[in-house]
Protein backbone atom coordinates (compact mmCIF):
# COMPACT_ATOMS: atom_id res chain seq x y z
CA UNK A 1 84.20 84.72 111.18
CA UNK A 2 85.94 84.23 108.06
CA UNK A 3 87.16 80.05 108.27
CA UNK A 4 89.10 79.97 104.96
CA UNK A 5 91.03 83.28 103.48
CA UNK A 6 93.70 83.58 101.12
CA UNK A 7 96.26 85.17 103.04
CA UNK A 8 98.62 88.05 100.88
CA UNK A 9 101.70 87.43 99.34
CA UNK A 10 104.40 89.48 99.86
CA UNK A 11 103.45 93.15 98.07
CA UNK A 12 100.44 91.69 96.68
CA UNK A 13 97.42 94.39 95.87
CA UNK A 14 94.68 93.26 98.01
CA UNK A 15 92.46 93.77 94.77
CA UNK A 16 94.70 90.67 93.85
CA UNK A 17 94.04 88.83 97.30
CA UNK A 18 90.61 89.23 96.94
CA UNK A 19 90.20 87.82 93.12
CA UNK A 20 92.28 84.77 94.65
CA UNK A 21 89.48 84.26 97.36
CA UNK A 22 86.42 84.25 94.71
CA UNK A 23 87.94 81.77 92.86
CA UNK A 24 89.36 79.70 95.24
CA UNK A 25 85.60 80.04 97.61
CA UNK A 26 84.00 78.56 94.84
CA UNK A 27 81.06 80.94 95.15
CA UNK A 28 79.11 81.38 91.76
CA UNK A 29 77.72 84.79 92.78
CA UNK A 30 80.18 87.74 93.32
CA UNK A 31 77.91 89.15 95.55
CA UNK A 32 78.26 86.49 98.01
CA UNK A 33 82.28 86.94 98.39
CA UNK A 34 81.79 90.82 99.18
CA UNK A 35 79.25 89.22 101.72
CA UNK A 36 81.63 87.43 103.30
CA UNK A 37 84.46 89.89 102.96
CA UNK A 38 82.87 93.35 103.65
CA UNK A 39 79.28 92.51 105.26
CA UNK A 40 77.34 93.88 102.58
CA UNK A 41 77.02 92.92 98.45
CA UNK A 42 76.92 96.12 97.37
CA UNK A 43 80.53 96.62 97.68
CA UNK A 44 82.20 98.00 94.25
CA UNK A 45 85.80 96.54 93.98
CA UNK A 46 88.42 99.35 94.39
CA UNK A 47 91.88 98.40 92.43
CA UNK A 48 94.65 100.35 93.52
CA UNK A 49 93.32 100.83 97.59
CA UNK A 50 90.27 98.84 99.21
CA UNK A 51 87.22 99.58 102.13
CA UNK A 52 86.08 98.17 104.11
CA UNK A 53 88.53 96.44 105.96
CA UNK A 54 87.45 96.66 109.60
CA UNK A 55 85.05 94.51 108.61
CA UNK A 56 87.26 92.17 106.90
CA UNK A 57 89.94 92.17 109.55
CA UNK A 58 87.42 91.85 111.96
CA UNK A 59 86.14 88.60 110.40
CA UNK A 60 89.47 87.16 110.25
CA UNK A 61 89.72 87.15 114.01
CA UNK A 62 92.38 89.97 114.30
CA UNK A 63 95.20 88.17 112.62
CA UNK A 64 95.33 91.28 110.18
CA UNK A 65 94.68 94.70 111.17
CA UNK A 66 93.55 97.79 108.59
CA UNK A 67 96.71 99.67 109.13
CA UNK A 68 99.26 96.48 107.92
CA UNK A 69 96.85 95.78 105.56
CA UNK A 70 97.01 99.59 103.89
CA UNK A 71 100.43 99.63 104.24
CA UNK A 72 101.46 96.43 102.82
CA UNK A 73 99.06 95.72 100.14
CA UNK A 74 97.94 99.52 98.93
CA UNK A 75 99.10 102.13 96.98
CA UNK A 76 98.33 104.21 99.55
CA UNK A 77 102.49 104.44 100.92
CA UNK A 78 103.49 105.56 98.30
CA UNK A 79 101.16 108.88 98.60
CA UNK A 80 101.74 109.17 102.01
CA UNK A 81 104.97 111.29 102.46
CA UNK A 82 103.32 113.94 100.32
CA UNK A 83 100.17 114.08 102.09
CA UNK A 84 99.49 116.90 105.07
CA UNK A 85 99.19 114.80 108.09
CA UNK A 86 95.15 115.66 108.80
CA UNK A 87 94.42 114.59 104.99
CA UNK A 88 96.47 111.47 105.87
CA UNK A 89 94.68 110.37 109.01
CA UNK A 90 91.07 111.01 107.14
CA UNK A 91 92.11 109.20 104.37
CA UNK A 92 93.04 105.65 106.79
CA UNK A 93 90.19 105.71 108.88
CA UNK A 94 88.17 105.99 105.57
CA UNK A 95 89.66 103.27 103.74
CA UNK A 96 89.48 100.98 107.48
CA UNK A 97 85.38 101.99 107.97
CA UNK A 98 83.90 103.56 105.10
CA UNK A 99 82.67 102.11 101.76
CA UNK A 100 85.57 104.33 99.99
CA UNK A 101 84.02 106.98 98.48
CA UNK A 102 86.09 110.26 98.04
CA UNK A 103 89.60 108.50 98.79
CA UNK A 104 91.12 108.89 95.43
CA UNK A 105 89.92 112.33 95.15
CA UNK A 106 91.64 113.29 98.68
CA UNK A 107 94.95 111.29 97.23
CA UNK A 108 94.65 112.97 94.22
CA UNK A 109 94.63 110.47 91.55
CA UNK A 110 91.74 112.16 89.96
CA UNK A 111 92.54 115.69 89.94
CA UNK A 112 96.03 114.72 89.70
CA UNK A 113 96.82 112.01 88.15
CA UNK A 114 99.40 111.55 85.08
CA UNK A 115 100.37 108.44 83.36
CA UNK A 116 97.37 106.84 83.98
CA UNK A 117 97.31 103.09 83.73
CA UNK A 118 93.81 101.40 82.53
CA UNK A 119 95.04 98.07 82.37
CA UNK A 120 97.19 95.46 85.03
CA UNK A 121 100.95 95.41 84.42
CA UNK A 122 102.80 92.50 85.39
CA UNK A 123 106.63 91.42 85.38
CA UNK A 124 107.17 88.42 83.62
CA UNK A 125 110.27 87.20 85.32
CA UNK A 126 108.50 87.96 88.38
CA UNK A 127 105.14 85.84 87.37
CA UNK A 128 107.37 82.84 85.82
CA UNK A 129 108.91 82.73 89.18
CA UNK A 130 105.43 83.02 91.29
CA UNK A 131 104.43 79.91 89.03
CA UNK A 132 107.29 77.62 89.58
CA UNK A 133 107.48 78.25 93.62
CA UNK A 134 103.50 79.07 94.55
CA UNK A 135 101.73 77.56 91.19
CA UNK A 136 100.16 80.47 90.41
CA UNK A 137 101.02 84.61 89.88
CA UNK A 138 99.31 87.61 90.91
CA UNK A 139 99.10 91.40 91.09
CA UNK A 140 101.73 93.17 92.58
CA UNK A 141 101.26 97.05 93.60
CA UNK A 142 104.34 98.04 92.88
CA UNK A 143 103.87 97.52 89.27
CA UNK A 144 100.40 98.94 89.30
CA UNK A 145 101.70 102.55 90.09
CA UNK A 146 101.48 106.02 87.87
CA UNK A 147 104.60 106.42 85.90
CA UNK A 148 106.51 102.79 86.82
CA UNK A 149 107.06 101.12 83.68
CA UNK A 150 109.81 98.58 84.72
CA UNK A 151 109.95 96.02 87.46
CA UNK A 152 112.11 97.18 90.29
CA UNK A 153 113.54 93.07 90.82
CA UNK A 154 114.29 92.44 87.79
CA UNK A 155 115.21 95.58 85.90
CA UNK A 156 113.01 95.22 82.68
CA UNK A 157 109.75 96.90 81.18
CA UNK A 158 106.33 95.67 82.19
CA UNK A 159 103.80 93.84 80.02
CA UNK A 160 100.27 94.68 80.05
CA UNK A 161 97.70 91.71 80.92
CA UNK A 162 94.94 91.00 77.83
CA UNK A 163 91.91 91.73 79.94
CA UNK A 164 91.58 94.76 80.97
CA UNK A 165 89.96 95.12 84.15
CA UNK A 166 87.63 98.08 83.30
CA UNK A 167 86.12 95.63 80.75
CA UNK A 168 85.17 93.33 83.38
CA UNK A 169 81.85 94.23 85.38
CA UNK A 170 82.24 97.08 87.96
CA UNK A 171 81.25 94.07 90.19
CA UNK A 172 84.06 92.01 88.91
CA UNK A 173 87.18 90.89 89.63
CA UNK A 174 90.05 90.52 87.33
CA UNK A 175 92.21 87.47 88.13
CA UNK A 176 96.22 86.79 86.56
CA UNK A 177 95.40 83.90 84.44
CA UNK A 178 98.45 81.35 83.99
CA UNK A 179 97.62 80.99 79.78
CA UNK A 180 97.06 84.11 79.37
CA UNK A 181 100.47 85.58 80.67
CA UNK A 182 103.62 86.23 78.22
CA UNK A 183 106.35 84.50 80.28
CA UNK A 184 109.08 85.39 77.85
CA UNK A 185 112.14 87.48 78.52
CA UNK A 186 111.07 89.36 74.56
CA UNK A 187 109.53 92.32 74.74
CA UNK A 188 108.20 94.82 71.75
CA UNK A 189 108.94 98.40 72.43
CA UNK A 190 106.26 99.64 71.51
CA UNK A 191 107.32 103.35 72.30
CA UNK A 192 110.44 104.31 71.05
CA UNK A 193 111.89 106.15 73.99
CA UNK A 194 111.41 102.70 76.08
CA UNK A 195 114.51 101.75 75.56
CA UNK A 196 116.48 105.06 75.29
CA UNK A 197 115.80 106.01 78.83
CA UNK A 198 115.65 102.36 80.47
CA UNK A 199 118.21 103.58 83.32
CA UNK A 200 116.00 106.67 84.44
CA UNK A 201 112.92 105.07 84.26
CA UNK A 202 114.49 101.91 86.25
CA UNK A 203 116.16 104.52 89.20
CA UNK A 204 112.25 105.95 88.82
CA UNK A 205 110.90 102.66 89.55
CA UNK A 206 112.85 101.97 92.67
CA UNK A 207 112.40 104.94 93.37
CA UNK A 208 108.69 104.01 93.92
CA UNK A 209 109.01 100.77 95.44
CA UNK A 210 111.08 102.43 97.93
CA UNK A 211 108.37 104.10 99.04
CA UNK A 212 106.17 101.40 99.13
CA UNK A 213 108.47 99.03 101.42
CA UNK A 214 109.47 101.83 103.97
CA UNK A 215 107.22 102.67 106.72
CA UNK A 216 106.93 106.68 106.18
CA UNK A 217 103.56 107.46 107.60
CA UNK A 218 105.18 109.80 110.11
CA UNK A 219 106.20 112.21 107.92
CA UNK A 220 104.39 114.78 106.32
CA UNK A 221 103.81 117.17 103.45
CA UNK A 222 105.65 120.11 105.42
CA UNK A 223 108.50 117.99 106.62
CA UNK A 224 108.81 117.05 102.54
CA UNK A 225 108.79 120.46 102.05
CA UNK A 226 111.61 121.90 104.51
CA UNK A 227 113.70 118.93 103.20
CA UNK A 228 113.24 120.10 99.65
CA UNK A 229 114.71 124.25 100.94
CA UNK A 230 117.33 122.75 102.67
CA UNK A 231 118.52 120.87 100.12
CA UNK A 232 118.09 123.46 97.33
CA UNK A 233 119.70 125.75 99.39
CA UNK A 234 122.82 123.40 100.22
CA UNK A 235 122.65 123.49 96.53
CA UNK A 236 122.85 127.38 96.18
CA UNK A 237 119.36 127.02 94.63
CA UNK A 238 117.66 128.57 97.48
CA UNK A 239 118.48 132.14 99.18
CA UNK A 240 119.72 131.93 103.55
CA UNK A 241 115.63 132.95 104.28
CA UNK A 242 115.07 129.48 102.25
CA UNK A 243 113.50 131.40 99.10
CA UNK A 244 113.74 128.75 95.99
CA UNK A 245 115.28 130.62 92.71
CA UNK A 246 112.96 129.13 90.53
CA UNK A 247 114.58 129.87 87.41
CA UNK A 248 117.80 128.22 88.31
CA UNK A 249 116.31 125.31 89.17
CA UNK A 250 113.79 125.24 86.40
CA UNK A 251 116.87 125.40 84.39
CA UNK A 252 118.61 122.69 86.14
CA UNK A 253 116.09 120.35 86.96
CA UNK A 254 115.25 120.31 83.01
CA UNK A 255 118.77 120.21 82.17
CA UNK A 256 119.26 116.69 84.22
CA UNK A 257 116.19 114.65 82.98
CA UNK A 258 115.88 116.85 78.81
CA UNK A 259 112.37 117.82 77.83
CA UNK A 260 111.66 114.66 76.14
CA UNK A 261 112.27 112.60 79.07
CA UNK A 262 109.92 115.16 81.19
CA UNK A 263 107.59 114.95 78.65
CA UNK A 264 107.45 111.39 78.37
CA UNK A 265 106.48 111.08 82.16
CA UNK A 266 103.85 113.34 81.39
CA UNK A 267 105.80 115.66 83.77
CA UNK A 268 107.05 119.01 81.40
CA UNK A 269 107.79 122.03 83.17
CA UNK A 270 106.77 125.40 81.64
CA UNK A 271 109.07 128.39 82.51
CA UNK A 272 106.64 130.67 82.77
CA UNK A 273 103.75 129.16 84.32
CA UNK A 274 103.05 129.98 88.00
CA UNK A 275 101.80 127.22 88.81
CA UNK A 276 103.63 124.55 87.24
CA UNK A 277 104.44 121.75 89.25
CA UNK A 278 108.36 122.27 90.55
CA UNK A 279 106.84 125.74 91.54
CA UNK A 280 103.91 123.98 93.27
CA UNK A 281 105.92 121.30 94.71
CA UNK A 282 108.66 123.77 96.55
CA UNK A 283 105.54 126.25 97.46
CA UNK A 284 104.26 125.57 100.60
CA UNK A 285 100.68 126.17 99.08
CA UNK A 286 97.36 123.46 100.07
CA UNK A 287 97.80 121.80 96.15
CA UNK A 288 99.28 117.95 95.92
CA UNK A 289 101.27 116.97 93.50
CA UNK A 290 101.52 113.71 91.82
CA UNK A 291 104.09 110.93 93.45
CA UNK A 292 106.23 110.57 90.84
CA UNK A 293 107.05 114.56 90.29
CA UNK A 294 108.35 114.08 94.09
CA UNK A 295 110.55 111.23 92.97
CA UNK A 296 111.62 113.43 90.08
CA UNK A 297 112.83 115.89 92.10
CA UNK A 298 113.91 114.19 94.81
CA UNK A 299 116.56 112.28 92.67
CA UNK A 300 117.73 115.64 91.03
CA UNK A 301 118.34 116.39 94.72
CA UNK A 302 119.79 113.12 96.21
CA UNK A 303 120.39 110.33 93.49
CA UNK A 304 118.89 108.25 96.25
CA UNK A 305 115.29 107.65 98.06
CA UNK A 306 116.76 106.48 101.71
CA UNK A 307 119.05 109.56 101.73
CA UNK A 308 116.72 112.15 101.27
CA UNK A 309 114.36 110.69 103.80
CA UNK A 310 116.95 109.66 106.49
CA UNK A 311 117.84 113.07 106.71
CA UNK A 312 114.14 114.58 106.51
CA UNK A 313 114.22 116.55 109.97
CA UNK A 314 118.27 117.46 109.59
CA UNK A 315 118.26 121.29 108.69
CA UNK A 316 121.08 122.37 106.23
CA UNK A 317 123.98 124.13 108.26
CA UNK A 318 126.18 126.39 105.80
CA UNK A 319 128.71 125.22 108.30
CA UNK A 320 128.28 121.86 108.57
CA UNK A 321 127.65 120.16 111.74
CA UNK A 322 129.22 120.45 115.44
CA UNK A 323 130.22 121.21 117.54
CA UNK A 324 133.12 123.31 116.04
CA UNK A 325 137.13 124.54 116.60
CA UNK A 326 137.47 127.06 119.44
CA UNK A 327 140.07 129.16 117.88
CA UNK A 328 141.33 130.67 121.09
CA UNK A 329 144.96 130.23 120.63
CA UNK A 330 145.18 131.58 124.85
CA UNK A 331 143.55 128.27 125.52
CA UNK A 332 144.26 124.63 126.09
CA UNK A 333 141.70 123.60 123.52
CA UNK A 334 142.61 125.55 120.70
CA UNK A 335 141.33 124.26 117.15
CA UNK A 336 139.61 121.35 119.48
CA UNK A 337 136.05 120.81 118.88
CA UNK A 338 134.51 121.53 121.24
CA UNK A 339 132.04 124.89 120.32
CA UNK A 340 128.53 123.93 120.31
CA UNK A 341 126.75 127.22 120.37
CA UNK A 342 126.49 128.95 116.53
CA UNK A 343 124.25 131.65 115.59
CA UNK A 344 123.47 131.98 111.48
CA UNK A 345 122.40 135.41 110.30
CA UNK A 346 122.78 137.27 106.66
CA UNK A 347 125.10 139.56 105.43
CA UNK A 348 123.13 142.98 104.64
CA UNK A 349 125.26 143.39 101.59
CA UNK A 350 126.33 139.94 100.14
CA UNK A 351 123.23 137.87 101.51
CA UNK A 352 126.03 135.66 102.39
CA UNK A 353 125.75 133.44 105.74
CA UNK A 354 127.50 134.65 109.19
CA UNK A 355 128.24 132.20 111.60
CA UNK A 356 128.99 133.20 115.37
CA UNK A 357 130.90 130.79 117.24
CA UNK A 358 130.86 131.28 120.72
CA UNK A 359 132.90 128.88 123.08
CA UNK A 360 132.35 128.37 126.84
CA UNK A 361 136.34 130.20 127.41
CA UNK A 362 134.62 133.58 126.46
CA UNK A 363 135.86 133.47 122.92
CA UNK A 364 133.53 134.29 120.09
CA UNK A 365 134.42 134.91 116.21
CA UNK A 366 132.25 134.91 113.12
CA UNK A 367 133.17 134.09 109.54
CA UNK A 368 131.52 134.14 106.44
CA UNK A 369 129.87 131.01 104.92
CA UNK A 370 128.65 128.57 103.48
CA UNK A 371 132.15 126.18 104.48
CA UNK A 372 133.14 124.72 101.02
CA UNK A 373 136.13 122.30 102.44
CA UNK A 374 137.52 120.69 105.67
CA UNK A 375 139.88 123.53 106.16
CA UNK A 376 137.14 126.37 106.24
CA UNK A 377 136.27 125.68 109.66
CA UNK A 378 139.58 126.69 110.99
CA UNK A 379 139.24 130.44 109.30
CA UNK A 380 137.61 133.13 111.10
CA UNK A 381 136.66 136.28 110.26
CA UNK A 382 136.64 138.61 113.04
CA UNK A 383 137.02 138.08 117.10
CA UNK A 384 134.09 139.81 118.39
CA UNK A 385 134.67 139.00 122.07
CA UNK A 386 138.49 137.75 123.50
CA UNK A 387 137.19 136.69 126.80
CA UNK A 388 138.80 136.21 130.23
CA UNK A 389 141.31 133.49 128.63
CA UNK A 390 142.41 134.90 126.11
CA UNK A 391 142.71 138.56 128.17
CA UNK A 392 144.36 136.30 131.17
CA UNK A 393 147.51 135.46 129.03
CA UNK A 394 147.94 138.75 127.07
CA UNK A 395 147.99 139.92 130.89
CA UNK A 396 150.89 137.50 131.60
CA UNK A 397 152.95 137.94 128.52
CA UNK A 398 152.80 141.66 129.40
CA UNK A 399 153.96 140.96 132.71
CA UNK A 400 156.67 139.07 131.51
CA UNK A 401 158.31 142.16 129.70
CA UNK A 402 160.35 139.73 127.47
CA UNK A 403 157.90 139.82 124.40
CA UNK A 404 157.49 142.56 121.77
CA UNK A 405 153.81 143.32 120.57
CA UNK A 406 154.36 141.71 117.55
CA UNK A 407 154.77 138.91 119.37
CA UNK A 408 152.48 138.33 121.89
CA UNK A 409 150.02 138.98 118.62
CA UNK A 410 151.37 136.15 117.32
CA UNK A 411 151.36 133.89 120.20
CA UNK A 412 147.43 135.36 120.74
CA UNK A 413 146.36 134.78 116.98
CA UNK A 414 145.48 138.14 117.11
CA UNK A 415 147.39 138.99 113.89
């Protein structure tokens, strides 16, 4: 039993937590914190996830557990989403029980990985901040990801810390050092497109801290995946059977960030490769791709994290959503909404959408889709059954005698 930890700041990297407790412990030998941390010495520090932490969760008496410690102090959320859900649950009982070998290769950060960062980032606002309320800084995750080069708080580029971590001892850990941190609000660009593109690559990093601060381990790879058809297809980017047209959206996806942009984030799309990562990443083939190609496509698609993901299991209706207008002028619900059953097929010709409304008053009529304004939803294309209410008043206009045909059409809405 642990009787002294330094308990995690709010998105702090438990890399970060960890470096706090050596130096605060007082222990001369590293070997003796991963001791008392982990249960064994021979315990290599991992930066961007951790192992081990049964153990350490364990010793602390159970006021942490390995699941709030993954989510709120890893990388590993904002992976997750993209991840099939088997590969997923491997990948947190490994980091909770095993010594961590294999988990960046099953998250893909080897084979994978783009815009690789061999150093600790660090916002200065954000550390000048940490110092004045808490006395000291430290690491935060959010910073630490692929392809985030500006804080998402404070809405300016990162600074890279002196020493860099790989320098240090496998066996060691890097701690933020008050001296050695730039606290000023200058910053040298030291790559020209820095400042050309601040406002994508800020929307990119909020993008990413979004999913870091949102608890999305129940969705999946697939569920990603449907989202993406629907949404290309609301877009007329995918065909009624959900089939992408890859060209179209190679073109637009390339016309909404430019090449250099794409190229920047180490994220360029060739035409012409099959397997290029918008194809990969709208297939629904066993390949991952990197994090920040989902946010890149995702804000092509939305403009916005919590919309795309609020409406993750919500299937794209060509005719929006019901229930919709019975159209049954015979009846005392006419252009009322009140139709909940709608069948979808295909034109054979067009490859258009057909919707069949079918209302509980017998009356069924189909149009063709998608709806492109309120007013759609009262057209119709053809009655295919009138049903008993509709036949019960043509029966007593008829009996009436007092109406010509052309009228009783009219009154009917059968002209």
């Amino acid at each position: 039993m642990l009787s002294f930890f330094t308990d995690p700041y709010p998105d702090e990297l438990l890399y970060s937590v960890f470096a706090r407790y050596h130096f605060y412990s007082g222990n001369i030998d590293l070997k003796d914190t991963l001791t008392e941390l982990f249960g064994k010495n021979s315990v290599i520090p991992s930066f961007e996830i951790g192992s081990h932490l049964s153990f350490l969760c364990n010793a602390l008496g159970g006021s942490y557990s390995p699941d709030r410690m993954i989510q709120e102090h890893t990388i590993f959320p904002f992976y997750a989403p993209f991840l099939p859900s088997n590969r997923k649950e491997e990948l947190l009982e490994d980091i909770a029980s095993s010594d961590g070998k294999g988990i960046y290769t099953k998250l893909g950060i080897v084979a994978g990985s783009i815009c690789k960062k061999d150093t600790i980032y660090y916002c200065s606002a954000c550390a000048r901040e940490e110092i004045e309320r808490l006395g000291e800084s430290y690491i935060h995750r959010e910073h630490q990801l692929q392809g985030v080069l500006m804080c998402p708080h404070h809405e300016r580029f990162l600074k890279e810390y002196p020493v860099r971590r790989y320098e240090n001892s496998r066996v060691e850990y890097t701690r933020l050092d008050g001296p050695l941190l730039d606290l000023s609000d200058s910053y040298i660009y030291e790559r020209q497109y820095q400042e050309k593109y601040q406002e994508q690559l800020l929307q990119i990093s909020k993008a990413a801290y979004y999913l870091l601060s949102n608890d999305l381990n129940h969705i999946s790879k697939a569920d990603v995946l449907l989202r993406y058809k629907n949404l290309l297809y609301e877009k007329d980017l995918a065909t009624n059977r959900l089939r992408v047209k890859q060209d179209e959206l190679h073109e637009k996806v390339v016309g909404y960030y430019g090449p250099e942009l794409l190229e920047i984030l180490e994220s360029g799309i060739e035409k012409n490769d099959e397997y290029n990562w918008l194809r990969v990443v709208t297939r629904g083939v066993s390949r991952t791709v990197h994090p920040l190609r989902h946010i890149l496509l995702i804000l092509f698609l939305t403009e916005d994290m919590d919309t795309f993901f609020r409406g993750i299991r919500k299937a794209y209706n060509p005719f929006g959503e019901g229930p919709w207008p019975c159209l049954n002028k015979a009846s005392d619900h006419y252009r009322q909404d009140v139709v909940t059953q709608l069948t979808v097929t295909t034109d054979s010709k067009t490859r258009e959408p057909v919707g069949t409304f079918a209302c509980e008053c017998g009356y069924i009529y189909s149009r063709k889709g998608p709806d492109k304004s309120e007013n759609d939803k009262y057209r119709k294309g053809r009655v295919k059954v009138f049903g008993l209410v509709w036949e019960d008043k043509l029966k007593t206009l008829l009996s009436e005698h007092s109406h010509s045909y052309h009228e009783m059409a009219r009154q009917l809405a059968a002209i």
